[in-house]
Protein backbone atom coordinates (compact mmCIF):
# COMPACT_ATOMS: atom_id res chain seq x y z
CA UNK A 1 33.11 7.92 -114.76
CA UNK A 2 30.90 6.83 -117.61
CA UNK A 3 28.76 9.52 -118.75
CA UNK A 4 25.44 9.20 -121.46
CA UNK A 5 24.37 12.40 -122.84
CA UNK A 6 22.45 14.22 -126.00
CA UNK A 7 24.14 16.94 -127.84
CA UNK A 8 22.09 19.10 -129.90
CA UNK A 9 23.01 23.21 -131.69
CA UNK A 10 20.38 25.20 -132.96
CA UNK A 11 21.11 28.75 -134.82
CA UNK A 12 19.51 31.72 -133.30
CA UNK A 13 20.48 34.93 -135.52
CA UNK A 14 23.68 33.67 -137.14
CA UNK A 15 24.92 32.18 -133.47
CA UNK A 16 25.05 28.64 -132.87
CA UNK A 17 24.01 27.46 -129.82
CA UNK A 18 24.99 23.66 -127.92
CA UNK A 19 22.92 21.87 -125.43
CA UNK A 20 24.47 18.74 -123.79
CA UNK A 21 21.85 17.20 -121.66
CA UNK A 22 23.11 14.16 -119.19
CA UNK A 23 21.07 11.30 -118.94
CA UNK A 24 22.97 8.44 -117.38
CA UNK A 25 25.79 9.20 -115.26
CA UNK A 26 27.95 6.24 -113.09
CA UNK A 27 31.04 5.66 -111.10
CA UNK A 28 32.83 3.04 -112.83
CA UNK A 29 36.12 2.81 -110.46
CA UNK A 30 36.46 3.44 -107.24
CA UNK A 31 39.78 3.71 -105.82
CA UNK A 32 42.70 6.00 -105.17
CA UNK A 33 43.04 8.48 -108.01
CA UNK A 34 45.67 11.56 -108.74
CA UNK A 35 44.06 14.64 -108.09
CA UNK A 36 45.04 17.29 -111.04
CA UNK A 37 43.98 20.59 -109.18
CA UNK A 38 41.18 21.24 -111.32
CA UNK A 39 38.60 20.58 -108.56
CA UNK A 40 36.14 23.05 -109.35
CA UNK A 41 34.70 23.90 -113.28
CA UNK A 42 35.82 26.78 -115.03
CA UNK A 43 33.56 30.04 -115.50
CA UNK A 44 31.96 30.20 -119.21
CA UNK A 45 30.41 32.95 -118.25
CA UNK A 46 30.35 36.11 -121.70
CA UNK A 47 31.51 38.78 -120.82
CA UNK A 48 29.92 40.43 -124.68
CA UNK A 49 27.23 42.56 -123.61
CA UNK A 50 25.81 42.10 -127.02
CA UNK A 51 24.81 38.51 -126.13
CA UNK A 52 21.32 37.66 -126.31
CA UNK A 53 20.24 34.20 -125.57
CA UNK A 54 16.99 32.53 -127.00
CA UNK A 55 16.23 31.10 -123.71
C-alpha cells in the first residue's frame, strides 16, 4: 500500500499532541501476501484518568 498523509503536534498544557490525517491511500500490489497475525490494530486507548484532551 502507498499511503499520503499530514502529520501535525500541537502542545496543550505541557502534552504534545499528533494528528496524522490520510489523504491518498492505494493498493499498489495485488497478489498473494504472508499474513503476520496482526489482522486487527492495536488498542491506544489511556488508561491515565488524568488525561484531558483539547478536542
Amino acid at each position: 500500500m502507498k499511503i499520503d498523509f499530514d502529520a501535525e503536534s500541537r502542545d496543550f498544557n505541557g502534552k504534545w499532541y499528533t494528528d496524522l490525517k490520510a489523504w491518498k491511500v492505494e493498493v499498489t500490489e495485488l497478489g498473494t501476501s504472508e499474513k503476520d497475525g496482526n489482522d486487527h490494530p492495536s488498542d491506544f486507548s489511556s488508561t491515565d484518568e488524568d488525561d484531558v484532551l483539547p478536542f
